[in-house]
Protein backbone atom coordinates (compact mmCIF):
# COMPACT_ATOMS: atom_id res chain seq x y z
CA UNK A 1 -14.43 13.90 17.35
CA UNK A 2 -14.66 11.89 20.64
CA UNK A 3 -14.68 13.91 23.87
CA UNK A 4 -15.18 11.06 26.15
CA UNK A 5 -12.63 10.68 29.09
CA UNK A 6 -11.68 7.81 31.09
CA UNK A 7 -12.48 8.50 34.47
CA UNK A 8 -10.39 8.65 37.32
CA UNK A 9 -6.43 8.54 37.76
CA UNK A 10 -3.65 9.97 35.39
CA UNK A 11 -4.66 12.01 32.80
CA UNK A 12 -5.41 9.37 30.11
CA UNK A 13 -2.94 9.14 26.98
CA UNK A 14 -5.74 9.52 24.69
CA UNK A 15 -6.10 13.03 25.94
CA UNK A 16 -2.18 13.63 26.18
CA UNK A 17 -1.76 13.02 22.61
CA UNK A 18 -4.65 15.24 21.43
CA UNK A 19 -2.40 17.54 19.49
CA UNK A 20 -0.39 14.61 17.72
CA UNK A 21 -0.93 14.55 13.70
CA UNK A 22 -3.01 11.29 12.88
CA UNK A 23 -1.71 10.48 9.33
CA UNK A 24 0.72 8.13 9.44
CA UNK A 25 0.18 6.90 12.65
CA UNK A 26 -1.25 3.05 10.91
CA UNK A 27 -0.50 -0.02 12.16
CA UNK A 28 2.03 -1.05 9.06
CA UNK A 29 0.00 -4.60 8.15
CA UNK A 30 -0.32 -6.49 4.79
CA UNK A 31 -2.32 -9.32 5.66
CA UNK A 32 -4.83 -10.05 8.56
CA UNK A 33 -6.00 -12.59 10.34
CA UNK A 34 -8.81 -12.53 12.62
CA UNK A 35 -9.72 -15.03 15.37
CA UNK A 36 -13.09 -15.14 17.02
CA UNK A 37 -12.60 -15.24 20.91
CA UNK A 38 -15.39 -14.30 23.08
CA UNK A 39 -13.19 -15.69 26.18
CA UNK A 40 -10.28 -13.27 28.04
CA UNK A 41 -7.56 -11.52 26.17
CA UNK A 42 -4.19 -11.29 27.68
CA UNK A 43 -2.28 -8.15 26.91
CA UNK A 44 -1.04 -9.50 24.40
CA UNK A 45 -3.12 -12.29 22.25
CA UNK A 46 -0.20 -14.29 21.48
CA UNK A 47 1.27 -14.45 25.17
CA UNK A 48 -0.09 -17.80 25.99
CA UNK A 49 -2.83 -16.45 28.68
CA UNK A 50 -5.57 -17.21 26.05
CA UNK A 51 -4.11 -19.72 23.36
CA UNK A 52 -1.42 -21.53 26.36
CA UNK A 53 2.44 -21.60 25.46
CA UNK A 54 2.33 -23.60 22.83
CA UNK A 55 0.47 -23.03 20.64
CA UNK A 56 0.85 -19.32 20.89
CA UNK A 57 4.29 -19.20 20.17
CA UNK A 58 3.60 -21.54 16.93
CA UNK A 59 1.17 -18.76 15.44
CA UNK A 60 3.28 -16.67 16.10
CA UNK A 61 6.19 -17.97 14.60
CA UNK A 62 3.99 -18.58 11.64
CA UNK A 63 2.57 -14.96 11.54
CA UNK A 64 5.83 -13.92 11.62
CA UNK A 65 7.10 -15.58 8.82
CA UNK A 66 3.90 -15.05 7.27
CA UNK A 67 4.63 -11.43 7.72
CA UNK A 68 0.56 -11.66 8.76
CA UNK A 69 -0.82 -9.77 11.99
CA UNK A 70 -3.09 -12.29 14.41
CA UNK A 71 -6.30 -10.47 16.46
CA UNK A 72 -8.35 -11.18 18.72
CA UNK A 73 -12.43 -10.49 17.63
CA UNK A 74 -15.35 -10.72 19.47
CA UNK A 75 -19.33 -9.75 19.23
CA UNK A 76 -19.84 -5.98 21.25
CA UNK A 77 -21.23 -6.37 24.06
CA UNK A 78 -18.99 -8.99 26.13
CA UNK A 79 -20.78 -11.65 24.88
CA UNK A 80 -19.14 -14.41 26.06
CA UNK A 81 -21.16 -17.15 25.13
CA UNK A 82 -19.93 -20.40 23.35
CA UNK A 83 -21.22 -21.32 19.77
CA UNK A 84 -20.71 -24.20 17.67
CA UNK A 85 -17.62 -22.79 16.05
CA UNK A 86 -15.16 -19.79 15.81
CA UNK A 87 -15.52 -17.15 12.88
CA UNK A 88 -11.61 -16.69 11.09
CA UNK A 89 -11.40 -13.72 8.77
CA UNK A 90 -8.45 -14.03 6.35
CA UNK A 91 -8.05 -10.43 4.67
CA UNK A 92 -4.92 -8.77 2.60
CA UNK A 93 -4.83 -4.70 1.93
CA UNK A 94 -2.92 -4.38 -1.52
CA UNK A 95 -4.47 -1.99 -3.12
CA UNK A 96 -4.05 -3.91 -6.18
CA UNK A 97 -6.04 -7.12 -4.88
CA UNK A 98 -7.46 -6.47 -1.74
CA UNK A 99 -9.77 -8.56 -0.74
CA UNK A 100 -11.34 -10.89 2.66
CA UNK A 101 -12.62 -14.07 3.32
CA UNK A 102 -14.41 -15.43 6.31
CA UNK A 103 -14.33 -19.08 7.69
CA UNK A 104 -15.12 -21.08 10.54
CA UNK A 105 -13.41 -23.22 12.43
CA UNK A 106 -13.57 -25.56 15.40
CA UNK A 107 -11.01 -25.34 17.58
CA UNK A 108 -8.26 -22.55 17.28
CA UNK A 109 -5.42 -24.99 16.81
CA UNK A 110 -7.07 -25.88 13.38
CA UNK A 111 -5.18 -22.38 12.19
CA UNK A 112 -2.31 -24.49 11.99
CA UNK A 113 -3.58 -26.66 9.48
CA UNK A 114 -3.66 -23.42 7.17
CA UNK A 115 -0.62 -21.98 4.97
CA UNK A 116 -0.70 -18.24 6.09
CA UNK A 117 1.53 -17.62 3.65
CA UNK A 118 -1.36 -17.48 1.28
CA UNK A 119 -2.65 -14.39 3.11
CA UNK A 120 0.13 -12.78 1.30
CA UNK A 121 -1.08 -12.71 -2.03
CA UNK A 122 -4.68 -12.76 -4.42
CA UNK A 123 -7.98 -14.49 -2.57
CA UNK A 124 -7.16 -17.88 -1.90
CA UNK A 125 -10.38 -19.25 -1.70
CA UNK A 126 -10.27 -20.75 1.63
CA UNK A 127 -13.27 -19.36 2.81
CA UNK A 128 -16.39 -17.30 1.78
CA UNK A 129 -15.56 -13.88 0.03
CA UNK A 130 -16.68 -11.48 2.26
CA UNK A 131 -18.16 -8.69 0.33
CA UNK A 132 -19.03 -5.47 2.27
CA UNK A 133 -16.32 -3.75 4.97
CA UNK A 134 -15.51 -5.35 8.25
CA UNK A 135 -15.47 -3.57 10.83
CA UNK A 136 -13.30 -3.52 13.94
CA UNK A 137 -13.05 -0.86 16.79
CA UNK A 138 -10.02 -1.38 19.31
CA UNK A 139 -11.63 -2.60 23.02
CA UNK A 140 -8.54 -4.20 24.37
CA UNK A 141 -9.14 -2.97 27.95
CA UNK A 142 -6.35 -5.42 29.18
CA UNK A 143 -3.51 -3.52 26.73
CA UNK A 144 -5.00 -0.15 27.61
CA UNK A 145 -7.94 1.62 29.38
CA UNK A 146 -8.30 4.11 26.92
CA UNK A 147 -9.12 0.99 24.42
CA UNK A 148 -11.98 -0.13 26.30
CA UNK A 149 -13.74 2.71 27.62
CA UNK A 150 -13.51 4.68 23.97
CA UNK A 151 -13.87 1.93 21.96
CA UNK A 152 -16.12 -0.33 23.50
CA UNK A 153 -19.36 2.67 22.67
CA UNK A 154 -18.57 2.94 19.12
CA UNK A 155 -18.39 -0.60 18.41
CA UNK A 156 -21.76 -1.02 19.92
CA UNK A 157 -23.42 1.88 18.31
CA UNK A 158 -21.75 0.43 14.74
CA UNK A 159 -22.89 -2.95 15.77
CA UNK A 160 -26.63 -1.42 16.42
CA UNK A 161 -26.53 0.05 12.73
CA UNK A 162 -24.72 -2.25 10.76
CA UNK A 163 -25.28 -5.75 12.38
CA UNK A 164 -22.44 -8.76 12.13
CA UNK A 165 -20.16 -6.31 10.10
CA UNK A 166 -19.14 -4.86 13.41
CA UNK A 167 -16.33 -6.40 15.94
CA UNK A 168 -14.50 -5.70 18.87
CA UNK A 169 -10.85 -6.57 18.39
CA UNK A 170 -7.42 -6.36 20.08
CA UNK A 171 -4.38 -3.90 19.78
CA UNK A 172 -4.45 -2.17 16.41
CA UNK A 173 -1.56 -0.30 17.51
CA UNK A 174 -2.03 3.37 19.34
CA UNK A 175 -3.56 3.49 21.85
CA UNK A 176 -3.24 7.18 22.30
CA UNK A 177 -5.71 7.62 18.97
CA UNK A 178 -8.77 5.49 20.46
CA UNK A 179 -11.34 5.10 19.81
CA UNK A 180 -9.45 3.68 16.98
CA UNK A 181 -10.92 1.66 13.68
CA UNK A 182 -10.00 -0.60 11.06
CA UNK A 183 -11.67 -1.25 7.87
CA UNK A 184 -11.09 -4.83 6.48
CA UNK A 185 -9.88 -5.73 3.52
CA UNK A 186 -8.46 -2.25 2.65
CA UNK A 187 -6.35 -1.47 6.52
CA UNK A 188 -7.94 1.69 6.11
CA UNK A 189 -7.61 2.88 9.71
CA UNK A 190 -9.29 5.78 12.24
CA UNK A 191 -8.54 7.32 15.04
CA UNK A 192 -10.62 9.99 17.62
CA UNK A 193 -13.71 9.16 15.95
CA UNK A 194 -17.28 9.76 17.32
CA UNK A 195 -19.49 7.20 16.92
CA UNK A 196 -21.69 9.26 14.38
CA UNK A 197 -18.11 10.22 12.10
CA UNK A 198 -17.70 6.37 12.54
CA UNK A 199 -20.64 5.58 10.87
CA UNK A 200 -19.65 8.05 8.16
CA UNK A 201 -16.55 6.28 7.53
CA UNK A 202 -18.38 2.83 7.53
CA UNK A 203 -20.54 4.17 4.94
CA UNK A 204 -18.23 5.78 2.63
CA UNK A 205 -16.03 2.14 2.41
CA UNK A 206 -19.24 0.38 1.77
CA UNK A 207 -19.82 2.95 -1.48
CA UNK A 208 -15.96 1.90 -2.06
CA UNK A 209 -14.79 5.78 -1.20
CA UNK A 210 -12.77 6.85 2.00
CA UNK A 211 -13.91 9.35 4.81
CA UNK A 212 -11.40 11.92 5.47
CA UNK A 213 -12.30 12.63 9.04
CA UNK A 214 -10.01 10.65 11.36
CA UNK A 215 -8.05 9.42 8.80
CA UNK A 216 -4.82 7.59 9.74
CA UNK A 217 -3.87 5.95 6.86
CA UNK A 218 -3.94 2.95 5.06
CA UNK A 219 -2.03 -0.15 6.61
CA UNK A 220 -0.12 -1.52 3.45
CA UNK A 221 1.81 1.38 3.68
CA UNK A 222 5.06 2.30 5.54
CA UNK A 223 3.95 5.86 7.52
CA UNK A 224 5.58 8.24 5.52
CA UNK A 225 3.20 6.36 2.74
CA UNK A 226 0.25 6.32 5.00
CA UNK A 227 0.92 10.56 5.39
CA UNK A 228 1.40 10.88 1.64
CA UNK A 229 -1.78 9.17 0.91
CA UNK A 230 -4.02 10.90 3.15
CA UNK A 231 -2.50 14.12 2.08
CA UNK A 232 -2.92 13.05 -1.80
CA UNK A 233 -6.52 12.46 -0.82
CA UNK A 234 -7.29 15.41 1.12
CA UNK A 235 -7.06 17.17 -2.45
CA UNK A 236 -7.89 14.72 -5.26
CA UNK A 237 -10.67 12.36 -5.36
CA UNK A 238 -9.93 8.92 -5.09
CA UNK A 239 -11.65 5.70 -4.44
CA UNK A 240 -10.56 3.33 -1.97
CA UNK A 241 -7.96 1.18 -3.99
CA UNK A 242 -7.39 4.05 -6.33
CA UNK A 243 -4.18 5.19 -4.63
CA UNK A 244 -0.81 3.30 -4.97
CA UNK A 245 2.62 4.25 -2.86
CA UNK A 246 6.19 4.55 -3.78
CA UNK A 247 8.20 5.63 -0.67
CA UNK A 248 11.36 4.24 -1.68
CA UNK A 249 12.94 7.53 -2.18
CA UNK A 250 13.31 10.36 -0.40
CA UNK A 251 10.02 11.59 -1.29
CA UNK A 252 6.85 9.59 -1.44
CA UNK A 253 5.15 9.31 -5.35
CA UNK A 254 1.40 8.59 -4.78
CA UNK A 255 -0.12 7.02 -8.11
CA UNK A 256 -3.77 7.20 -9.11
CA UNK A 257 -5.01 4.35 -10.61
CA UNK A 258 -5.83 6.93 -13.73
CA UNK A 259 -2.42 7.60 -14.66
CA UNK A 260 -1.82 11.19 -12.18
CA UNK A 261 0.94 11.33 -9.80
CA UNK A 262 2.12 12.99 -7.21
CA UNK A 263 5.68 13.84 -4.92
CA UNK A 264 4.69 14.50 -1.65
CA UNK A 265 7.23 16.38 0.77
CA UNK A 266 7.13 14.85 4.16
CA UNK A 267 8.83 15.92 7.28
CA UNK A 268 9.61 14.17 10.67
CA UNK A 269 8.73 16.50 13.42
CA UNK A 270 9.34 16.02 17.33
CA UNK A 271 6.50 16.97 19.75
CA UNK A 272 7.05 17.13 23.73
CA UNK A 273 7.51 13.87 25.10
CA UNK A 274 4.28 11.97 26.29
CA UNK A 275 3.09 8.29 27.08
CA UNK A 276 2.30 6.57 24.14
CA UNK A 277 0.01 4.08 26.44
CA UNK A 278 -1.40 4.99 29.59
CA UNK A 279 0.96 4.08 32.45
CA UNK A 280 4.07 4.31 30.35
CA UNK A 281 7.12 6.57 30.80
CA UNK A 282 6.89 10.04 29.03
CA UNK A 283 9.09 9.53 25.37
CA UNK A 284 9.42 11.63 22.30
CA UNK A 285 7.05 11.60 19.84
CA UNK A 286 8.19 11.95 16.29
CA UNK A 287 5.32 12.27 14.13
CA UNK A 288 5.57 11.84 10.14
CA UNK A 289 3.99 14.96 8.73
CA UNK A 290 2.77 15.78 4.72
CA UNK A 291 3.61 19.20 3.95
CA UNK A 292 3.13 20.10 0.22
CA UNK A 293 2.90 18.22 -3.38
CA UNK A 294 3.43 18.17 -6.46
CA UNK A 295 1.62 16.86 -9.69
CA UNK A 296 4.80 14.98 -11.74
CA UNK A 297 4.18 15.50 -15.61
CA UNK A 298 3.45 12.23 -17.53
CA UNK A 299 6.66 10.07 -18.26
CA UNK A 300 8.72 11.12 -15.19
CA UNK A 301 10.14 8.32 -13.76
CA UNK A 302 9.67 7.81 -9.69
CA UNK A 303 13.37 8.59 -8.45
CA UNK A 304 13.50 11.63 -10.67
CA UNK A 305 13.88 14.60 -8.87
C-alpha cells in the first residue's frame, strides 16, 4: 500500500480517509471514452478551459445522453508534445461483452461525428480492438493534489514496465483513494496501490483474473454491487467477466458465470466526517460495506428470500 504523502499544508485527504472501506467506492460507469490531450486540463475536462464552451457542453450533452463518461489521457511524463493525431479509446464494462477499441482522430471536434450511443452496447467496430488491459492511473493535479503527486509515480513506473498500455487520465472519482487505477475494458478499479501491487493488478487482468489487493470494484456496477462482488471474490475464484450483479433487491445476488450464486448482506455504515477532496468541508462518509453470504441452492429465483 502507498505511504507517500503530499507535502506541505493540510493533512492531505488521501491520508484522512485511510480507514474508509474501499469496495464500493467505483466510479459507477458503463461505457468510456477516452480522449488523448497532452495540453492543460481544467478541473473539470468538460468545463470549456480545454475543449472552449462550445464544444464542451455538446460532449457533454452527448455523454450524457449517451450515459458514457469523457477523460482526459495523456503519455506519463507531461509530455506535452504535439503528434499527428489524437488517440480515442472507446471501451464498455458489461461483463457480458466487454470489450475496447482504440482510434485516432484529428481534431477533437471530430468526436461529434461519432454516435456514442454505440458505446452502449457489443464492439462497434469503429476502431481497432484493443486486446490487452489499458491502463489509467488518476494524475489530475488540477481536481486534486493528492491525484498528482500519488498518481503521477505509479503511472510512470507502469508506463516503464508495460509501455503504451499505460496513461495518465483525469478524475476517476475519489480522490481520497489515490493513487487510484482503472483497468479498461472491464472498469475494474484500485485504490492505495503501490506501484509494485499495481503491477500485480496489471498482470493478473492481462491473464484475464482480478488482483484482490486494492480492490474497489468493478464500474458497471451500482456500489452496493461493486461491495458484493469484491466480497464474492474474496472467497470464490472467479475470472474477470465471470461475475454478474443483481442489486435490485434488498440484497445483492452475485452470479458466476458457472451456474453458483450468491446473497450478499450489505450494510451502510457512517464514519466521522472528513473531506472527500482536499480543501473541501468535513462531511459524512457513508461507506457501503459486505458483511456475510450465502450460496442460494440451484433454482431459487433472485427476489426469493
Amino acid at each position: 500500500m502507498s505511504e507517500s504523502v503530499p507535502p506541505g499544508g493540510p493533512v492531505a485527504c488521501s491520508v484522512l480517509s485511510a480507514d474508509e472501506p474501499l469496495p464500493g467506492t467505483a466510479v459507477h460507469v458503463t461505457g468510456w471514452v477516452c480522449i488523448e490531450y497532452p495540453g492543460a486540463w481544467g478541473r473539470d475536462v468538460l468545463d470549456g478551459t480545454a475543449l472552449g464552451a462550445e464544444l464542451a457542453a455538446e460532449l457533454s450533452r452527448r455523454a450524457d445522453a449517451a450515459a458514457v463518461r469523457i477523460m482526459f489521457i495523456r503519455r506519463p511524463g507531461r509530455d506535452e508534445q504535439t503528434r499527428d493525431g489524437r488517440t480515442v479509446l472507446l471501451a464498455n464494462s458489461d461483463p457480458r461483452h466487454s470489450w475496447c477499441e482504440r482510434l485516432v482522430i484529428g481534431e477533437i471536434s471530430e468526436l461529434l461525428d461519432i454516435d456514442l450511443s454505440r458505446v452502449a452496447g457489443p464492439a462497434p467496430g469503429l476502431g481497432e480492438p484493443v486486446v490487452e488491459p489499458v491502463v489509467l492511473v488518476c494524475a489530475h493535479g488540477k481536481r486534486d493534489r493528492c491525484c498528482a503527486v500519488l498518481g503521477r509515480p505509479v503511472a510512470a513506473e507502469l508506463a516503464a514496465e508495460f509501455g503504451d498500455a499505460v496513461w495518465e487520465c483525469s478524475h476517476t472519482g475519489g480522490h481520497r483513494f489515490a493513487p487510484s487505477m482503472i483497468l479498461l475494458p472491464s472498469g475494474v478499479t484500485y485504490g492505495r496501490l503501490a506501484p509494485a501491487e499495481s503491477e500485480l493488478a496489471v498482470r493478473a487482468a492481462t491473464a484475464g483474473e482480478v488482483y484482490l489487493s486494492g480492490l474497489r470494484g468493478r464500474s458497471y456496477w451500482a456500489p452496493r454491487g461493486q461491495a458484493a462482488e469484491v466480497f464474492v471474490r474474496h472467497s470464490v475464484r472467479a475470472g474477470v467477466d465471470d461475475l454478474s450483479v443483481d442489486d435490485r433487491g434488498p440484497d445483492p445476488v452475485v452470479t458466476h458465470r458457472d451456474g453458483r450464486r450468491w446473497r450478499v448482506i450489505v450494510q451502510q455504515r457512517e464514519l466521522e466526517a472528513r473531506p472527500t477532496s482536499c480543501g473541501a468541508d468535513a462531511k459524512p462518509v457513508r461507506p457501503v460495506v459486505a458483511v456475510d453470504m450465502h450460496e442460494l441452492p440451484a433454482g431459487i429465483p433472485t427476489g426469493s428470500s
